[in-house]
PDB file of N, CA and C in Angstrom:
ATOM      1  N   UNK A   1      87.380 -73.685 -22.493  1.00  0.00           N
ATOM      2  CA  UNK A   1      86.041 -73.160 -22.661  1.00  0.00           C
ATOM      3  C   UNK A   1      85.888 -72.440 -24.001  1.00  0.00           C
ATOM      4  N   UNK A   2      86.599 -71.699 -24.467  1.00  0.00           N
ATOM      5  CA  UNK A   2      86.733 -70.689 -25.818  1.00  0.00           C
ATOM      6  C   UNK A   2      86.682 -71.886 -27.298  1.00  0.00           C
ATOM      7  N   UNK A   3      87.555 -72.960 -26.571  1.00  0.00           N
ATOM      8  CA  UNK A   3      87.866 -73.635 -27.932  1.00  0.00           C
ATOM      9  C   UNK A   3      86.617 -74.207 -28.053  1.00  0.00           C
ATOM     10  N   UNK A   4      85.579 -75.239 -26.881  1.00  0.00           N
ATOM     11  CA  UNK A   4      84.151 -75.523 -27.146  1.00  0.00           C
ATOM     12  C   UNK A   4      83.061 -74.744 -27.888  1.00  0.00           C
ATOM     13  N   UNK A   5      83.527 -73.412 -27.761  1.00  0.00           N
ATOM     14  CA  UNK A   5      82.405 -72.191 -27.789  1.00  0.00           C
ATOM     15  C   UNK A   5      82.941 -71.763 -29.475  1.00  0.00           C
ATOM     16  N   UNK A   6      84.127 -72.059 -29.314  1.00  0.00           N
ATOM     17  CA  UNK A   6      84.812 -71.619 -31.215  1.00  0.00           C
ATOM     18  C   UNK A   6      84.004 -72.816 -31.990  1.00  0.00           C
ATOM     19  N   UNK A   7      84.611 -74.535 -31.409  1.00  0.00           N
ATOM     20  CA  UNK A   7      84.089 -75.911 -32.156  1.00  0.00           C
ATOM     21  C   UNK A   7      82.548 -75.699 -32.496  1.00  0.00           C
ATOM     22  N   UNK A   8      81.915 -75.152 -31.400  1.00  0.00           N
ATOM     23  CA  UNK A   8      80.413 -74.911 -31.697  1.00  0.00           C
ATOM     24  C   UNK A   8      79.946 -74.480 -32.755  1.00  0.00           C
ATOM     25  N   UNK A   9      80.306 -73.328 -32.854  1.00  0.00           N
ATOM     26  CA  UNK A   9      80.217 -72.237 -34.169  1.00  0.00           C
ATOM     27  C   UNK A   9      80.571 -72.934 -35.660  1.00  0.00           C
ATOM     28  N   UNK A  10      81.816 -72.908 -35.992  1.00  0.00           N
ATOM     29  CA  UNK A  10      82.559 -73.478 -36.570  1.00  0.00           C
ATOM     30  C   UNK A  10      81.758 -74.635 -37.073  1.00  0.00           C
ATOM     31  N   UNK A  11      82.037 -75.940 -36.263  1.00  0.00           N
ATOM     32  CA  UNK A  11      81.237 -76.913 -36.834  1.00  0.00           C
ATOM     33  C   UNK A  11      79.746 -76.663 -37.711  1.00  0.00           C
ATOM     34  N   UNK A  12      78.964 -75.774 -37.056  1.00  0.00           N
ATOM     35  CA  UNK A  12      77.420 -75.488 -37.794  1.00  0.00           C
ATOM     36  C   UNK A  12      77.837 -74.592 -39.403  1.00  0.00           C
ATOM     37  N   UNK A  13      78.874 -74.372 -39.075  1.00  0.00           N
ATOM     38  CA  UNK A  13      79.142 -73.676 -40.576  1.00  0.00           C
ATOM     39  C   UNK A  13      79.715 -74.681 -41.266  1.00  0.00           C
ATOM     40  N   UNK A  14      80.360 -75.676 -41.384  1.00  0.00           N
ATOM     41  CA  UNK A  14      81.229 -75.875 -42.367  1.00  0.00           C
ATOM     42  C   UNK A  14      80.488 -77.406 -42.872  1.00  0.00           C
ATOM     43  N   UNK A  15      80.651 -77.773 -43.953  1.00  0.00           N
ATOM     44  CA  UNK A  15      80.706 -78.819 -44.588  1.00  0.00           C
ATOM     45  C   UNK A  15      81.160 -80.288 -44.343  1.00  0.00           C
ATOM     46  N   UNK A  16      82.387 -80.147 -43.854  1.00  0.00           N
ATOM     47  CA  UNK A  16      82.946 -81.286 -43.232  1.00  0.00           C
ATOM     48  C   UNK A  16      84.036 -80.627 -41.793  1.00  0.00           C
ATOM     49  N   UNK A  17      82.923 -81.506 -41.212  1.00  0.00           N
ATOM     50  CA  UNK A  17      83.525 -81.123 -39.652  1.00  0.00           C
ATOM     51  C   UNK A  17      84.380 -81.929 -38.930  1.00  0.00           C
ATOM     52  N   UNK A  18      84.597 -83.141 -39.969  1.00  0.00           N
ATOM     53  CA  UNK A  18      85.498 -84.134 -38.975  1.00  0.00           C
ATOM     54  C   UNK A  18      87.039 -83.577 -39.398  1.00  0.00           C
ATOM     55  N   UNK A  19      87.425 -82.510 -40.207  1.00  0.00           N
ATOM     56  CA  UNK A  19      88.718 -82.086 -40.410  1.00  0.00           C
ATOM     57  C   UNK A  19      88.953 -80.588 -39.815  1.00  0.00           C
ATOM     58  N   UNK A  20      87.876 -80.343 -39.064  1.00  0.00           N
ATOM     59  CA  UNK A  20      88.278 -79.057 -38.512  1.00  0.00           C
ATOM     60  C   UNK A  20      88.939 -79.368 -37.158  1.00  0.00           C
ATOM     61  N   UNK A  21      89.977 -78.455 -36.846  1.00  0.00           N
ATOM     62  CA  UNK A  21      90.800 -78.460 -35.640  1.00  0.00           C
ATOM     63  C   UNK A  21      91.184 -77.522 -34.723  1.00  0.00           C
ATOM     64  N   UNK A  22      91.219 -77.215 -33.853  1.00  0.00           N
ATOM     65  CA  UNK A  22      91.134 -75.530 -33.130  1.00  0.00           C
ATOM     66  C   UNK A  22      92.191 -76.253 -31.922  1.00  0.00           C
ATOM     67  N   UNK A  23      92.909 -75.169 -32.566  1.00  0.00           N
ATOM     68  CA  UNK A  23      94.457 -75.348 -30.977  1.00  0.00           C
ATOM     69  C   UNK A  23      94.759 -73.733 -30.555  1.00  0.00           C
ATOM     70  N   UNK A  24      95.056 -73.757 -29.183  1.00  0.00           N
ATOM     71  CA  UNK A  24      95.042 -73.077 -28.767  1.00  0.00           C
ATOM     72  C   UNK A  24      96.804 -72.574 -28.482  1.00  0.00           C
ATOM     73  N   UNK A  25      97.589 -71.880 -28.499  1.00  0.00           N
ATOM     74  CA  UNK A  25      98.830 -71.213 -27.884  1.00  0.00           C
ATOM     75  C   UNK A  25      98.674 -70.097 -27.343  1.00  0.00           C
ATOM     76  N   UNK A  26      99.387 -70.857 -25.860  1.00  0.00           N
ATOM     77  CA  UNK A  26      99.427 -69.619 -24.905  1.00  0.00           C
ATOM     78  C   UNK A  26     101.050 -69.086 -25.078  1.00  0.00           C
ATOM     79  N   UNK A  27     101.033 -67.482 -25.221  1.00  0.00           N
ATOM     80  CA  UNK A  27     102.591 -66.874 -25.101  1.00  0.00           C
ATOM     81  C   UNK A  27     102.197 -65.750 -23.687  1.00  0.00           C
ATOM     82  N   UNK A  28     103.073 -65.495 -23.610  1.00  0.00           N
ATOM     83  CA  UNK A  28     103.013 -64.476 -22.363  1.00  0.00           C
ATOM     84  C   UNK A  28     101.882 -63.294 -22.754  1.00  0.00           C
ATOM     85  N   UNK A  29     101.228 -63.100 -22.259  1.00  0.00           N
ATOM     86  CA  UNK A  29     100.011 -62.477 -22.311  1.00  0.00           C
ATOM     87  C   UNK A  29      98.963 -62.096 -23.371  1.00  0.00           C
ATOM     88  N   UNK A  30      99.517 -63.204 -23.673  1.00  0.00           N
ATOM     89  CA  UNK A  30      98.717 -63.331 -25.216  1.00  0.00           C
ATOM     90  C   UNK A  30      97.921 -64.886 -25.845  1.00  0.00           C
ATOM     91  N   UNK A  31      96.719 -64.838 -26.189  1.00  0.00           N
ATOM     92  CA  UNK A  31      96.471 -66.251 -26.558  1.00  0.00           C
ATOM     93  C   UNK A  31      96.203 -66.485 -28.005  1.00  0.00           C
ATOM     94  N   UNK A  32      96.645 -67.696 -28.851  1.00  0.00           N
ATOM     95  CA  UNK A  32      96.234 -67.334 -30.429  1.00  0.00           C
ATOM     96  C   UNK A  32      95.314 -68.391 -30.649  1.00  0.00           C
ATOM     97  N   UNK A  33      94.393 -68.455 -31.274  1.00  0.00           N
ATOM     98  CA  UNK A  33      93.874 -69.830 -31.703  1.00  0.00           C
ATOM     99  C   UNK A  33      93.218 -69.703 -33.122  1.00  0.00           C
ATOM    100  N   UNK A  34      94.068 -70.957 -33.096  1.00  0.00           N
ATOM    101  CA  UNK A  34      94.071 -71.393 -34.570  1.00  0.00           C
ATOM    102  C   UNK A  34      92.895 -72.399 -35.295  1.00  0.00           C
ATOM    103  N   UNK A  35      92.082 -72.005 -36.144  1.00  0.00           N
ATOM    104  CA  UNK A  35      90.803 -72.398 -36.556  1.00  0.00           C
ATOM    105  C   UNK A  35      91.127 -72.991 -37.937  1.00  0.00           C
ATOM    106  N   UNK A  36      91.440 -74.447 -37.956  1.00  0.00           N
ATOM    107  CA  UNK A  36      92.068 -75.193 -39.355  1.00  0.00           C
ATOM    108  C   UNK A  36      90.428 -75.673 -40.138  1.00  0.00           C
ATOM    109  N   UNK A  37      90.309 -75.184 -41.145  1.00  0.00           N
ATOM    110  CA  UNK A  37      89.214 -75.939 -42.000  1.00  0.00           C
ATOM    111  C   UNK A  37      89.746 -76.241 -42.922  1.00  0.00           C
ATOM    112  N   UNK A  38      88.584 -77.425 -43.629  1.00  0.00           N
ATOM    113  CA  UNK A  38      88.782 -77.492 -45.339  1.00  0.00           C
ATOM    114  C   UNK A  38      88.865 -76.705 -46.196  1.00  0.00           C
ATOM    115  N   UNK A  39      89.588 -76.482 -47.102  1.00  0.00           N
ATOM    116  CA  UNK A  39      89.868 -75.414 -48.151  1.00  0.00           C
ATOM    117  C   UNK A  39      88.620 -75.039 -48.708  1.00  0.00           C
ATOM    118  N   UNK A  40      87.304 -76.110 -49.115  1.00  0.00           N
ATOM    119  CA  UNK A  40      86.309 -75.334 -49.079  1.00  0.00           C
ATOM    120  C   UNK A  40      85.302 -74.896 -48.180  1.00  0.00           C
ATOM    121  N   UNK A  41      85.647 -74.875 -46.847  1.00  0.00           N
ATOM    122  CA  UNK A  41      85.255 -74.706 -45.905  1.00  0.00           C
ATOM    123  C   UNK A  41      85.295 -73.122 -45.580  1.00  0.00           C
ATOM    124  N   UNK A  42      86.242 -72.634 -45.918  1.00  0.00           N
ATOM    125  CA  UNK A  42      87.223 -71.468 -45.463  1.00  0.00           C
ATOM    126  C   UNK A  42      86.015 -69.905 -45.739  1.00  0.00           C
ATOM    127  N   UNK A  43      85.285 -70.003 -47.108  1.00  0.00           N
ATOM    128  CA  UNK A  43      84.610 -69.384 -47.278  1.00  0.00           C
ATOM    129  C   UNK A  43      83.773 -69.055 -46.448  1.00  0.00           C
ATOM    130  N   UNK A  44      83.102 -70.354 -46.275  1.00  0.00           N
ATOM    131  CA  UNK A  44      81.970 -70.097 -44.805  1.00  0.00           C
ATOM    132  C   UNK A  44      82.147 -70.078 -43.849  1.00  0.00           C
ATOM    133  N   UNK A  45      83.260 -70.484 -43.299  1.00  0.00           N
ATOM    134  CA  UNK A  45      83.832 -69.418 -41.790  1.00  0.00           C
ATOM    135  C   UNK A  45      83.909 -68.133 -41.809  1.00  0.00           C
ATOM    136  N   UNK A  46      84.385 -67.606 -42.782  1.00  0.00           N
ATOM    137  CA  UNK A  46      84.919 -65.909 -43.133  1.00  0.00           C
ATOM    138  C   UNK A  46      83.531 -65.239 -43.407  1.00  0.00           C
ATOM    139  N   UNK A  47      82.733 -65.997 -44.204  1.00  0.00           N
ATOM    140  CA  UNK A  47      81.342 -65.482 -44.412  1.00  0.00           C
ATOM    141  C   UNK A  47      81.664 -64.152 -45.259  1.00  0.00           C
ATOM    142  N   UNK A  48      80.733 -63.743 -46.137  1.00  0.00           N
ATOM    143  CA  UNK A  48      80.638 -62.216 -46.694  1.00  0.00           C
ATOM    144  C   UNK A  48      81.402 -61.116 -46.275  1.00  0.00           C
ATOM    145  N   UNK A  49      82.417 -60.955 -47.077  1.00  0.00           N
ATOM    146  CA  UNK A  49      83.020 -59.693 -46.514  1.00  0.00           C
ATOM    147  C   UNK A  49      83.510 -60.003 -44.594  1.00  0.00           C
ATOM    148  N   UNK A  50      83.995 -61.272 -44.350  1.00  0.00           N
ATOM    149  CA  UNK A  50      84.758 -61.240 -43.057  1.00  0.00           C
ATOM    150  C   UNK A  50      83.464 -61.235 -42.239  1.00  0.00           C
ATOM    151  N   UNK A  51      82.045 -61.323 -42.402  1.00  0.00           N
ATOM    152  CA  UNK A  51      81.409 -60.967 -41.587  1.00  0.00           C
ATOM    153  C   UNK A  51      81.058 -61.553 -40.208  1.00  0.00           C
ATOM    154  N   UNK A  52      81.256 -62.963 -41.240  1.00  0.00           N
ATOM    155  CA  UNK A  52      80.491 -64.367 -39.757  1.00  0.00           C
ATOM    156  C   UNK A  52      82.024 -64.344 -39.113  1.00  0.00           C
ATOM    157  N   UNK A  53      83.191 -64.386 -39.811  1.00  0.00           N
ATOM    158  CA  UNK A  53      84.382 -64.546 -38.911  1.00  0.00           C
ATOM    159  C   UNK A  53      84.508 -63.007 -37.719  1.00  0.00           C
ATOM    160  N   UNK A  54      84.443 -61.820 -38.193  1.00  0.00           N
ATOM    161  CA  UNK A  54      84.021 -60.714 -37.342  1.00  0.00           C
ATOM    162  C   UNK A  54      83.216 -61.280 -36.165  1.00  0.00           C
ATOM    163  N   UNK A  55      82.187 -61.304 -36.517  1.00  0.00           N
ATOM    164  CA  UNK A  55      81.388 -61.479 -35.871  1.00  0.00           C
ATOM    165  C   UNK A  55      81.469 -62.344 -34.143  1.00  0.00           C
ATOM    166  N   UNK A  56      82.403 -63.779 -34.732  1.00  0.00           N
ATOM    167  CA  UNK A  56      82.636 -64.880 -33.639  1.00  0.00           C
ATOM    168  C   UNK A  56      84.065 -64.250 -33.170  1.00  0.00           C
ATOM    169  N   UNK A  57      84.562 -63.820 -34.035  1.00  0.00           N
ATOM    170  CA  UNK A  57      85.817 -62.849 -32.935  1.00  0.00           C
ATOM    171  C   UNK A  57      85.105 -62.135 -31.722  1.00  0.00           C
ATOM    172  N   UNK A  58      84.445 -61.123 -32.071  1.00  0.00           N
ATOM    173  CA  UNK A  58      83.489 -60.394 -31.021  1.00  0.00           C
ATOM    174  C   UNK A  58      83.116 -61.250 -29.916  1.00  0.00           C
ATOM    175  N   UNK A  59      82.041 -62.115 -30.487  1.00  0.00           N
ATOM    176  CA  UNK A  59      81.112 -63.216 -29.420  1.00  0.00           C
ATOM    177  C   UNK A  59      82.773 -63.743 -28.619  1.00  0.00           C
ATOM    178  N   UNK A  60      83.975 -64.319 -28.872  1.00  0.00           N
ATOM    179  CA  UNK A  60      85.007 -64.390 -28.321  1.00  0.00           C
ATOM    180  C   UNK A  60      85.616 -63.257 -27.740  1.00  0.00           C
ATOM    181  N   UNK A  61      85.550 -62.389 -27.961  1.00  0.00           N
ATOM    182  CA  UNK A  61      85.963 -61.239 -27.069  1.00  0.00           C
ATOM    183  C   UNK A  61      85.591 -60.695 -25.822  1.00  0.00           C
ATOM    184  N   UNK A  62      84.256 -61.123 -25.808  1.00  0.00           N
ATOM    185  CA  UNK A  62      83.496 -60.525 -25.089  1.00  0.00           C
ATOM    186  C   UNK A  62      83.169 -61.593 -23.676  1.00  0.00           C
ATOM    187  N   UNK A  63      83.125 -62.982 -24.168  1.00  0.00           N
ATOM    188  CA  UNK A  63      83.282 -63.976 -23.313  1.00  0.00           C
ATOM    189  C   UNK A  63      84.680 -64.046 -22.531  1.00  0.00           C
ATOM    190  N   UNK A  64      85.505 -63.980 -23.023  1.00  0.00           N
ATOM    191  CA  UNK A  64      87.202 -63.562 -22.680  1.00  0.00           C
ATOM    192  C   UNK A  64      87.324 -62.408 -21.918  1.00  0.00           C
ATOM    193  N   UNK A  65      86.687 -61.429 -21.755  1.00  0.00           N
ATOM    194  CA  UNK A  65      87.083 -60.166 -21.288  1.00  0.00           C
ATOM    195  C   UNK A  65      87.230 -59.662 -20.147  1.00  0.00           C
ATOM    196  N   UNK A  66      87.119 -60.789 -19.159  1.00  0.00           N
ATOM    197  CA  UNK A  66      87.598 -60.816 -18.331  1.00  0.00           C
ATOM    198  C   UNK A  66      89.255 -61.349 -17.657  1.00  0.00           C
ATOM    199  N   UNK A  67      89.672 -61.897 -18.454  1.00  0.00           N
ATOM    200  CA  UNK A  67      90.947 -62.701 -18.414  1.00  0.00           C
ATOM    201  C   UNK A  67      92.434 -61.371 -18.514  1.00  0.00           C
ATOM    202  N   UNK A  68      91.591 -60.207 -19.300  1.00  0.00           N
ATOM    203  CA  UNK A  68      92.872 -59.472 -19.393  1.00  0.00           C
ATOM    204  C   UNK A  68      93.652 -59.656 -20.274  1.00  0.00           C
ATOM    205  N   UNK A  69      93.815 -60.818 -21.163  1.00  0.00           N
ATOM    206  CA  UNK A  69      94.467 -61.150 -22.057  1.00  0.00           C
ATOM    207  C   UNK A  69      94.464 -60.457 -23.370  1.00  0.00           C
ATOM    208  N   UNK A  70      95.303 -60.760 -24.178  1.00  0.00           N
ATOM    209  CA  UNK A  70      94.975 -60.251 -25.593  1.00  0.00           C
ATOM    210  C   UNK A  70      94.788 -61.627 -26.294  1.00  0.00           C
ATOM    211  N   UNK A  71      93.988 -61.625 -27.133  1.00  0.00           N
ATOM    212  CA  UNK A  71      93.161 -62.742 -27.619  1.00  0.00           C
ATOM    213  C   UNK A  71      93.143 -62.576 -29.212  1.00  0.00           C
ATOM    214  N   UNK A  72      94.113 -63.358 -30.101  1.00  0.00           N
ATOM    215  CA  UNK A  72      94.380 -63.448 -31.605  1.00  0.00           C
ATOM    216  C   UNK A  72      93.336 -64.948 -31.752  1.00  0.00           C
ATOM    217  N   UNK A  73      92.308 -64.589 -32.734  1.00  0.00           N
ATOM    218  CA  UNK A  73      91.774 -66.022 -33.302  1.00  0.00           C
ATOM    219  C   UNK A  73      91.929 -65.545 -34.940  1.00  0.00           C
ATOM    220  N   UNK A  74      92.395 -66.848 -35.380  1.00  0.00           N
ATOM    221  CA  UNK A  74      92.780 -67.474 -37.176  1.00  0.00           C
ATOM    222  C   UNK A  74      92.816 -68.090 -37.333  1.00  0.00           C
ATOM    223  N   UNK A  75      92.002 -68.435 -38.870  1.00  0.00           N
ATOM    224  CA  UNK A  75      91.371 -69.165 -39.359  1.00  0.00           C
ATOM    225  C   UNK A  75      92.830 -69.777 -40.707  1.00  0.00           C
ATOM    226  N   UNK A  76      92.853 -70.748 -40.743  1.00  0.00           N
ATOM    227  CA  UNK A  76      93.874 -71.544 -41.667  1.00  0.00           C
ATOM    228  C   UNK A  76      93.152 -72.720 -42.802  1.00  0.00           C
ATOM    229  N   UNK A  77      93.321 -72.497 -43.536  1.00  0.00           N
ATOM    230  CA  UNK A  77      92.727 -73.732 -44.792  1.00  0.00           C
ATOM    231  C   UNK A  77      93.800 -74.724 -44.902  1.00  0.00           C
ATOM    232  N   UNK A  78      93.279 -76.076 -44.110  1.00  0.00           N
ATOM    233  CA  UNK A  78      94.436 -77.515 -44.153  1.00  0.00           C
ATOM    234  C   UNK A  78      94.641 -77.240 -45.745  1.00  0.00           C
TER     235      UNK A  78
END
């Protein structure tokens, strides 16, 4: 559900969407997911000063917050 709700976002920002990739790892009480864009992509995920990436952390936090988990999302330039 998180990774649909990340692809959502993500995709409307970036430039070329057929190279973006979002994987998820589960470790013991912890989940990371990994948000791969194009190198010039990277800008407009992060947005101004971290803002739009802030931002969809939150909107992910808050959807998650029930799970109890601790919840790492990052963003990687293929």
């Amino acid at each position: 559900m998180l990774e649909k709700l990340i692809k959502f976002f993500v995709l409307n920002l970036v430039d070329k969407p057929e190279v973006v990739t979002i994987t998820e790892v589960e470790t013991k009480g912890k989940s990371i997911i990994e948000v791969r864009v194009a190198p010039q992509d990277l800008a407009k995920v992060i947005g101004k000063e971290g803002r739009t990436f802030r931002a969809l952390r939150t909107i992910i936090n808050v959807v998650d917050q029930e799970s109890k988990r601790d919840l790492v999302v990052d963003t990687i330039a293929q």
